[in-house]
PDB file of N, CA and C in Angstrom:
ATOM      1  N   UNK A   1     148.655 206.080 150.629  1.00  0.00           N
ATOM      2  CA  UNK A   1     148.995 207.231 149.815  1.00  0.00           C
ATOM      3  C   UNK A   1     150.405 207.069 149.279  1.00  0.00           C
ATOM      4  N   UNK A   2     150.499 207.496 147.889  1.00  0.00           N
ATOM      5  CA  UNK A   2     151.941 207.519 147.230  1.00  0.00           C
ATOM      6  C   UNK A   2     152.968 208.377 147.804  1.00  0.00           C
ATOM      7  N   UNK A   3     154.065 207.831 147.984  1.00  0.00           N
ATOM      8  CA  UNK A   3     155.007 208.910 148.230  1.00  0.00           C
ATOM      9  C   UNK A   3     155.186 209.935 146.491  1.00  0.00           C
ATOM     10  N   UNK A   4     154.870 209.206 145.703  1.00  0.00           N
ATOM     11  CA  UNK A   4     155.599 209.821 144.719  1.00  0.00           C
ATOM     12  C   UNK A   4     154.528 211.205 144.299  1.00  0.00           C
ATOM     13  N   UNK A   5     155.568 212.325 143.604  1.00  0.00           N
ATOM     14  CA  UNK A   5     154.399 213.835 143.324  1.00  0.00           C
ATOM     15  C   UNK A   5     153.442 213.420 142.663  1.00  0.00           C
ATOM     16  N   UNK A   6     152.385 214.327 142.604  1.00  0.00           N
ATOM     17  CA  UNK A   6     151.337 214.210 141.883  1.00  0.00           C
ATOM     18  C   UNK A   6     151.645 214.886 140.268  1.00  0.00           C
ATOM     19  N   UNK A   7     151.069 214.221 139.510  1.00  0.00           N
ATOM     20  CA  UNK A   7     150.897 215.009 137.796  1.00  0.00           C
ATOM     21  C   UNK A   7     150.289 215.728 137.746  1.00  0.00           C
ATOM     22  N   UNK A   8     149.996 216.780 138.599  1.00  0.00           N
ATOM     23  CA  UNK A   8     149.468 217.899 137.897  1.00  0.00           C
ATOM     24  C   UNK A   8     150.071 219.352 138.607  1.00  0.00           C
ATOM     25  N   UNK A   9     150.494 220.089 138.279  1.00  0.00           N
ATOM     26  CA  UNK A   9     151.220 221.589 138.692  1.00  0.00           C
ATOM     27  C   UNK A   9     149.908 222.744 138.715  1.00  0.00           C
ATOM     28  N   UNK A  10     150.212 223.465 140.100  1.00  0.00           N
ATOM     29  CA  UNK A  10     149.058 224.361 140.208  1.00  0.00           C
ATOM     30  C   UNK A  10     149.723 225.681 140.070  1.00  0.00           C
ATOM     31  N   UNK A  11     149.132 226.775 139.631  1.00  0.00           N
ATOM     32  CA  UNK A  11     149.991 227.848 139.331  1.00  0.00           C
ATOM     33  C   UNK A  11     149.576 229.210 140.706  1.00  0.00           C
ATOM     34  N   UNK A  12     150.830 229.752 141.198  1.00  0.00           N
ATOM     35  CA  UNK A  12     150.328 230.939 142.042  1.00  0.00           C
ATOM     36  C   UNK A  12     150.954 232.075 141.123  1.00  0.00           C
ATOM     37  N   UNK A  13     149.714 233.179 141.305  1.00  0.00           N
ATOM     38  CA  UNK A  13     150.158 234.355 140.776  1.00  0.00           C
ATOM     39  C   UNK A  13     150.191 234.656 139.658  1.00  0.00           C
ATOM     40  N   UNK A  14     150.364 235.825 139.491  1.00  0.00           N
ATOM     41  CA  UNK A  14     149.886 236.211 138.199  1.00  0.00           C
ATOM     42  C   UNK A  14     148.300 236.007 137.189  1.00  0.00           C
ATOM     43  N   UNK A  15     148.678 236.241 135.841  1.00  0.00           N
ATOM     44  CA  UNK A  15     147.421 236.054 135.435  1.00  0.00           C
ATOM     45  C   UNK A  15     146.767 234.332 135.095  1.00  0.00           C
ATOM     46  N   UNK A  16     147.167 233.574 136.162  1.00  0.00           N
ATOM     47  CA  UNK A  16     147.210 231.936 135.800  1.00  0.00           C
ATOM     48  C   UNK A  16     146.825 231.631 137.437  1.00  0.00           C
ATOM     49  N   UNK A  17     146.933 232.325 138.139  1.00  0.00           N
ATOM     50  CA  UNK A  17     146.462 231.744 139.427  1.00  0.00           C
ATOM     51  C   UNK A  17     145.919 230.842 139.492  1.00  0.00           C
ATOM     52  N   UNK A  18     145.752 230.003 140.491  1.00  0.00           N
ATOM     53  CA  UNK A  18     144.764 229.212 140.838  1.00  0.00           C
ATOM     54  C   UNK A  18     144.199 227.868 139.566  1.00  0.00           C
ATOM     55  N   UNK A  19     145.262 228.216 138.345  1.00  0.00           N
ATOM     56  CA  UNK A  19     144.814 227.152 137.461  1.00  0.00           C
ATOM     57  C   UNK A  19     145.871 225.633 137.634  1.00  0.00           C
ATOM     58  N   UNK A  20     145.190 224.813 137.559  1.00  0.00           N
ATOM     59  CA  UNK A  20     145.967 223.385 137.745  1.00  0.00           C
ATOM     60  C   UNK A  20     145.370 222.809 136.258  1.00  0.00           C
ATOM     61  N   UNK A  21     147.268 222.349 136.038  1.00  0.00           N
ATOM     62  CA  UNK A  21     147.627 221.734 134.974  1.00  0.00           C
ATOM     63  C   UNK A  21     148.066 220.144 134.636  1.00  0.00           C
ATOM     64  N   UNK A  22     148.085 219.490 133.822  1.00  0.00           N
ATOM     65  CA  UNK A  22     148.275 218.093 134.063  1.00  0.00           C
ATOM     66  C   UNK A  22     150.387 218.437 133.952  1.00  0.00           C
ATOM     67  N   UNK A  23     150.924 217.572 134.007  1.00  0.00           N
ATOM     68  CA  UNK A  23     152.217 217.543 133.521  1.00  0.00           C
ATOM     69  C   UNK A  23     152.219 215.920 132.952  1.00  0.00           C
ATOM     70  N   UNK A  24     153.297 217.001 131.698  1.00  0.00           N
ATOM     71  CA  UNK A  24     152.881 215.663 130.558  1.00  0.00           C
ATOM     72  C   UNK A  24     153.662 214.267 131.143  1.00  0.00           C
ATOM     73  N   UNK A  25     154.524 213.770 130.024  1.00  0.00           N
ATOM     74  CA  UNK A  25     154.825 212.686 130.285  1.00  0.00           C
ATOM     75  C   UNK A  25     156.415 212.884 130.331  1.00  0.00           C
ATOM     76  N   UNK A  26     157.060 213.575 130.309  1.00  0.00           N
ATOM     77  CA  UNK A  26     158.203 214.162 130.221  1.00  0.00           C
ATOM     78  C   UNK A  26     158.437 214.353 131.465  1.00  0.00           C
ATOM     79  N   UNK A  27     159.897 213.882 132.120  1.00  0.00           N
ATOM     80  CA  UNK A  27     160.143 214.242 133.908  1.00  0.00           C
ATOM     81  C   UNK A  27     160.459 215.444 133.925  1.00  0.00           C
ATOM     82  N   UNK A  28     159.653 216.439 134.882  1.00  0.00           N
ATOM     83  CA  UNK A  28     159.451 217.741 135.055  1.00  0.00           C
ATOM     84  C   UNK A  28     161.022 217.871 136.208  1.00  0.00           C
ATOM     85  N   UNK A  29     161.413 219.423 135.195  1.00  0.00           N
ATOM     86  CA  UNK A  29     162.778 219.837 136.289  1.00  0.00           C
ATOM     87  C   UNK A  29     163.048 220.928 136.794  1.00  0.00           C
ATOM     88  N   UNK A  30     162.640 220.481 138.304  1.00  0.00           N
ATOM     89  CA  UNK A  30     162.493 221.830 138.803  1.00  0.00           C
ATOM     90  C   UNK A  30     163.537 222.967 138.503  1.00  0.00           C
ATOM     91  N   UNK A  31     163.235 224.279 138.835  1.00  0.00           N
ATOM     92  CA  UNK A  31     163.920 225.660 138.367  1.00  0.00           C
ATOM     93  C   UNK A  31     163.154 225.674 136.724  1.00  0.00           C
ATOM     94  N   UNK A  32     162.722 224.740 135.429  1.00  0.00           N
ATOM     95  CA  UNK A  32     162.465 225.320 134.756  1.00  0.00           C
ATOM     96  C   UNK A  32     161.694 226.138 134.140  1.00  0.00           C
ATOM     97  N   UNK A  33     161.395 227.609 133.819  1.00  0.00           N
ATOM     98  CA  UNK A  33     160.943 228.772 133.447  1.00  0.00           C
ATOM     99  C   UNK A  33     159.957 228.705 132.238  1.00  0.00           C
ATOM    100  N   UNK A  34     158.640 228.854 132.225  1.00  0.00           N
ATOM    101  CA  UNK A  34     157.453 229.097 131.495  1.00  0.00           C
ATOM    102  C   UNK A  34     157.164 230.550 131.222  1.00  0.00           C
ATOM    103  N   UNK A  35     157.024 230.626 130.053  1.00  0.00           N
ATOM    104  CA  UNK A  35     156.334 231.926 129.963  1.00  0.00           C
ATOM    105  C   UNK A  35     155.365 231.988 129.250  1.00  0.00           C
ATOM    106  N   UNK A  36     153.731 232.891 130.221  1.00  0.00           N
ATOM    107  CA  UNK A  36     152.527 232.802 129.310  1.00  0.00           C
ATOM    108  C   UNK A  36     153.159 234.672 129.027  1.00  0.00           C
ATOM    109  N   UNK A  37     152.144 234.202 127.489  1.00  0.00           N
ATOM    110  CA  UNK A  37     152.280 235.908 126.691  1.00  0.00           C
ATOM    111  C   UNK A  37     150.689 236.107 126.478  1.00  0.00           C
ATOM    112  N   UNK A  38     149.747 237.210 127.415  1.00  0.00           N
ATOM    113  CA  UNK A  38     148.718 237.208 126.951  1.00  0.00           C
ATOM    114  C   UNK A  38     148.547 238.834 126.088  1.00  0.00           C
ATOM    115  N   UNK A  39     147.868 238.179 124.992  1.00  0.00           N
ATOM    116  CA  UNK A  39     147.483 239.557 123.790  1.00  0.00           C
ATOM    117  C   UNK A  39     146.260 240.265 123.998  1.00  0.00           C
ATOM    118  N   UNK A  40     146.039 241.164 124.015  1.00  0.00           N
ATOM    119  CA  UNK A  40     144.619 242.287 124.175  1.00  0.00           C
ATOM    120  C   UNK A  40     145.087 242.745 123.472  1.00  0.00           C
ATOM    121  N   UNK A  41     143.945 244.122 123.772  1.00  0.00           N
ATOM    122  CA  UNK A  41     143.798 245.218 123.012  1.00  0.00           C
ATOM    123  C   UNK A  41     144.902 246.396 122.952  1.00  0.00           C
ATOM    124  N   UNK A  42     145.338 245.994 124.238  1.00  0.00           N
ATOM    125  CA  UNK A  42     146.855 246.908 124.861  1.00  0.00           C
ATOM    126  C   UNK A  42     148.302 246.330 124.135  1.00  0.00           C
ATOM    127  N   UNK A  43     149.029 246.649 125.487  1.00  0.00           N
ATOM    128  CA  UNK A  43     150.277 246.052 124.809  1.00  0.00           C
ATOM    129  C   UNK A  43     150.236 244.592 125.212  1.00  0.00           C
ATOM    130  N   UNK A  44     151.535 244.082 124.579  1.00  0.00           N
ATOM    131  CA  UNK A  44     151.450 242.806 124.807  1.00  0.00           C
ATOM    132  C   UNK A  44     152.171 242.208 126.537  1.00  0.00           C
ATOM    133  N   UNK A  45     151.961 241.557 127.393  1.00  0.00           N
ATOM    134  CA  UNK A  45     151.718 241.263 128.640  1.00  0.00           C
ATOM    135  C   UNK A  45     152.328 239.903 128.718  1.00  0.00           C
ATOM    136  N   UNK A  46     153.805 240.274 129.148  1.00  0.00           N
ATOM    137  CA  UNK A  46     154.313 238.455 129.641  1.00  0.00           C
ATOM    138  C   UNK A  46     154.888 238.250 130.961  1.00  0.00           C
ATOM    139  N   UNK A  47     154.163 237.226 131.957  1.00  0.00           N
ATOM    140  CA  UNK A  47     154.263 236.796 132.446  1.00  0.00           C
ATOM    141  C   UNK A  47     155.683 235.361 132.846  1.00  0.00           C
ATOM    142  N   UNK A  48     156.514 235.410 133.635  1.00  0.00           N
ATOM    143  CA  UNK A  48     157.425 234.248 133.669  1.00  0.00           C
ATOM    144  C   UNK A  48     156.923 232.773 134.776  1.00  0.00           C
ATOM    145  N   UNK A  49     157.209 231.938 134.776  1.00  0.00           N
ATOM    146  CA  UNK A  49     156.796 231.055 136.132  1.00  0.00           C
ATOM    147  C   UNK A  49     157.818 230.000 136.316  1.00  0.00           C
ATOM    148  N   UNK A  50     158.407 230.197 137.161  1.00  0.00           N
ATOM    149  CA  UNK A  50     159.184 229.263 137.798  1.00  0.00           C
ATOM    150  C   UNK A  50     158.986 227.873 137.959  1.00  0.00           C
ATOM    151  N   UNK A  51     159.308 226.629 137.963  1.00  0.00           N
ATOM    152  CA  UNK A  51     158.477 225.150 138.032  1.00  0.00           C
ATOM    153  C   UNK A  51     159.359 224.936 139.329  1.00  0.00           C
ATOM    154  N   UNK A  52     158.754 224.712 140.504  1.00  0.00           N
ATOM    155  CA  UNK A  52     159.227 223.844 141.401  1.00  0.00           C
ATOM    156  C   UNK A  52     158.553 222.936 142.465  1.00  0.00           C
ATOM    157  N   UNK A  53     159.626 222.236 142.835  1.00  0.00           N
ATOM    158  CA  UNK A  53     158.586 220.876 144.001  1.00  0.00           C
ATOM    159  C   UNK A  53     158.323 221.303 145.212  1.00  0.00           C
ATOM    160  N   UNK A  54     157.446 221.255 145.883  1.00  0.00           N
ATOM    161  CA  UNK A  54     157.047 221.546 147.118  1.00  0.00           C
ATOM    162  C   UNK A  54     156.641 220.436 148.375  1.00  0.00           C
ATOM    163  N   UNK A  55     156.226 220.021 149.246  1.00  0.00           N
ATOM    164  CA  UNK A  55     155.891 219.124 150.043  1.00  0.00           C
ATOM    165  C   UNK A  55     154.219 218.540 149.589  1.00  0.00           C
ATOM    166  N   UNK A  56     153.212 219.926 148.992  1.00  0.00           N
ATOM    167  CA  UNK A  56     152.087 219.700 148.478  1.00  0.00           C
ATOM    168  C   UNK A  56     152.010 219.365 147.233  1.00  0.00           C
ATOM    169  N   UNK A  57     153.541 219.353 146.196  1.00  0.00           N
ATOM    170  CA  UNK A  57     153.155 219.191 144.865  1.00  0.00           C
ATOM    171  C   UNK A  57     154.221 219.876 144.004  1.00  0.00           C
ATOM    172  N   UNK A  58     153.964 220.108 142.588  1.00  0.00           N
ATOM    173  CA  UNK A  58     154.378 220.986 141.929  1.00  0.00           C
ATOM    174  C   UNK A  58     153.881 221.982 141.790  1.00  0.00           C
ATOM    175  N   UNK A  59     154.364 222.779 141.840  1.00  0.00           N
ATOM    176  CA  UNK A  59     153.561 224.471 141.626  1.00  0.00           C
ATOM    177  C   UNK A  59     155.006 225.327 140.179  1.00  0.00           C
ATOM    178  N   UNK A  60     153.874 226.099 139.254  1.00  0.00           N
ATOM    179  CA  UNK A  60     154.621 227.280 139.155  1.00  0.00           C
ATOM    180  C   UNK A  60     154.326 228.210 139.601  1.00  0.00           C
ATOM    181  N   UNK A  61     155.247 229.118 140.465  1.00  0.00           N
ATOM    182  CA  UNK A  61     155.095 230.506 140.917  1.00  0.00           C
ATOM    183  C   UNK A  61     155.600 231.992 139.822  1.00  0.00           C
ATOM    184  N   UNK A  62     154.899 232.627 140.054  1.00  0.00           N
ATOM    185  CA  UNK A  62     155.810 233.911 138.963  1.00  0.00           C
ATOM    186  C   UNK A  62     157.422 233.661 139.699  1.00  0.00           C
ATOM    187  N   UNK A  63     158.012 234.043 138.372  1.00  0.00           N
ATOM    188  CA  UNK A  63     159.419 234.305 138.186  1.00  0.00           C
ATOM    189  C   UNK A  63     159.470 235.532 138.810  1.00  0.00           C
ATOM    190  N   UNK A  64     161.177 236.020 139.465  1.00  0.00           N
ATOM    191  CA  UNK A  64     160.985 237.719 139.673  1.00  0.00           C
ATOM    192  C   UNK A  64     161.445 237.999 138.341  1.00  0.00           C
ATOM    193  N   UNK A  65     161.479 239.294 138.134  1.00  0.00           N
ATOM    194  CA  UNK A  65     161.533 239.856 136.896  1.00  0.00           C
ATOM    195  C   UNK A  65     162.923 240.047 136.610  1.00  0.00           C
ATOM    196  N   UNK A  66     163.081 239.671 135.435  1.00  0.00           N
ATOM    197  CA  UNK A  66     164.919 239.622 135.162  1.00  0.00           C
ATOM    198  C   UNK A  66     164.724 240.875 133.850  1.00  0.00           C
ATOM    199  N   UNK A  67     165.885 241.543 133.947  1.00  0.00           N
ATOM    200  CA  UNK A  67     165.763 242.556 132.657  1.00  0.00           C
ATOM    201  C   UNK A  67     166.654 242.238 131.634  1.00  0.00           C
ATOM    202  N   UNK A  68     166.115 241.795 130.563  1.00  0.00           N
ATOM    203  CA  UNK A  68     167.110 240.975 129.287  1.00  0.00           C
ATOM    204  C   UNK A  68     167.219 242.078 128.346  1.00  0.00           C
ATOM    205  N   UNK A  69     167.905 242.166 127.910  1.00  0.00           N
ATOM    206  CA  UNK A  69     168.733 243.764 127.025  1.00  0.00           C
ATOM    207  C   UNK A  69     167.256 242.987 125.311  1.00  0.00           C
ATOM    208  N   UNK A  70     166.802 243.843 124.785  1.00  0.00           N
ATOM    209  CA  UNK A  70     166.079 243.874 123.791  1.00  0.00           C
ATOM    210  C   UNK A  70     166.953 243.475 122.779  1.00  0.00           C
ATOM    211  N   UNK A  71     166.125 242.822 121.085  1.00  0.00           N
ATOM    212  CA  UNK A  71     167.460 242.226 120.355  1.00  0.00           C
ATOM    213  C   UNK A  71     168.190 243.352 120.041  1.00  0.00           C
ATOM    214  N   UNK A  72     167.901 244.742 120.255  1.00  0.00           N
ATOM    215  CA  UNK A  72     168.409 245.552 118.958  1.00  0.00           C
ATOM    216  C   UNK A  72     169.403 246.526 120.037  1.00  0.00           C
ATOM    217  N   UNK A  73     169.308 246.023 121.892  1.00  0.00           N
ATOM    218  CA  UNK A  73     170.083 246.721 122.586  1.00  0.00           C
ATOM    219  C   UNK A  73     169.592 247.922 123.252  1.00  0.00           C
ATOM    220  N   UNK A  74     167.836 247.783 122.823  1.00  0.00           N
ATOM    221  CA  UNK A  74     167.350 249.480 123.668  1.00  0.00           C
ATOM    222  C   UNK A  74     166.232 248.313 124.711  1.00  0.00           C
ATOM    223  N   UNK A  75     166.007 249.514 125.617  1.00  0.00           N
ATOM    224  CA  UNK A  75     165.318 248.505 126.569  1.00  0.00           C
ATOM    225  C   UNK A  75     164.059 248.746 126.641  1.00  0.00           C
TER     226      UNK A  75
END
């Protein structure tokens, strides 16, 4: 067995659970932040995910929620 990670990142949480992804060809760095935006019928719904290494792999986990001031300054 390789020491080295595997290419593919599995996601916990949120609306992506349980989905495993390839990672491209680009060296993946951990701490960096994904965001899925899913659209319905409602409002619009975004999700953040954290990228990091683990002993089993790469995983993204949800981000905690950070509150970023809106462009126009209302929240």
């Amino acid at each position: 067995m390789s020491d080295e990670p595997s290419r593919c990142v599995r996601f916990f949480g949120g609306p992506l659970d349980g989905r495993v992804q390839e990672i491209g060809d680009a060296e993946p760095v951990p701490g960096t932040v994904i965001r899925h935006i899913h659209l319905h019928g409602g409002p619009k719904i975004e999700t953040r995910y954290e990228l990091g290494l683990t002993e089993s792999g790469w995983e993204y986990r949800v981000a905690t929620a950070q509150h970023e001031p809106e462009p126009d300054g209302l929240r």
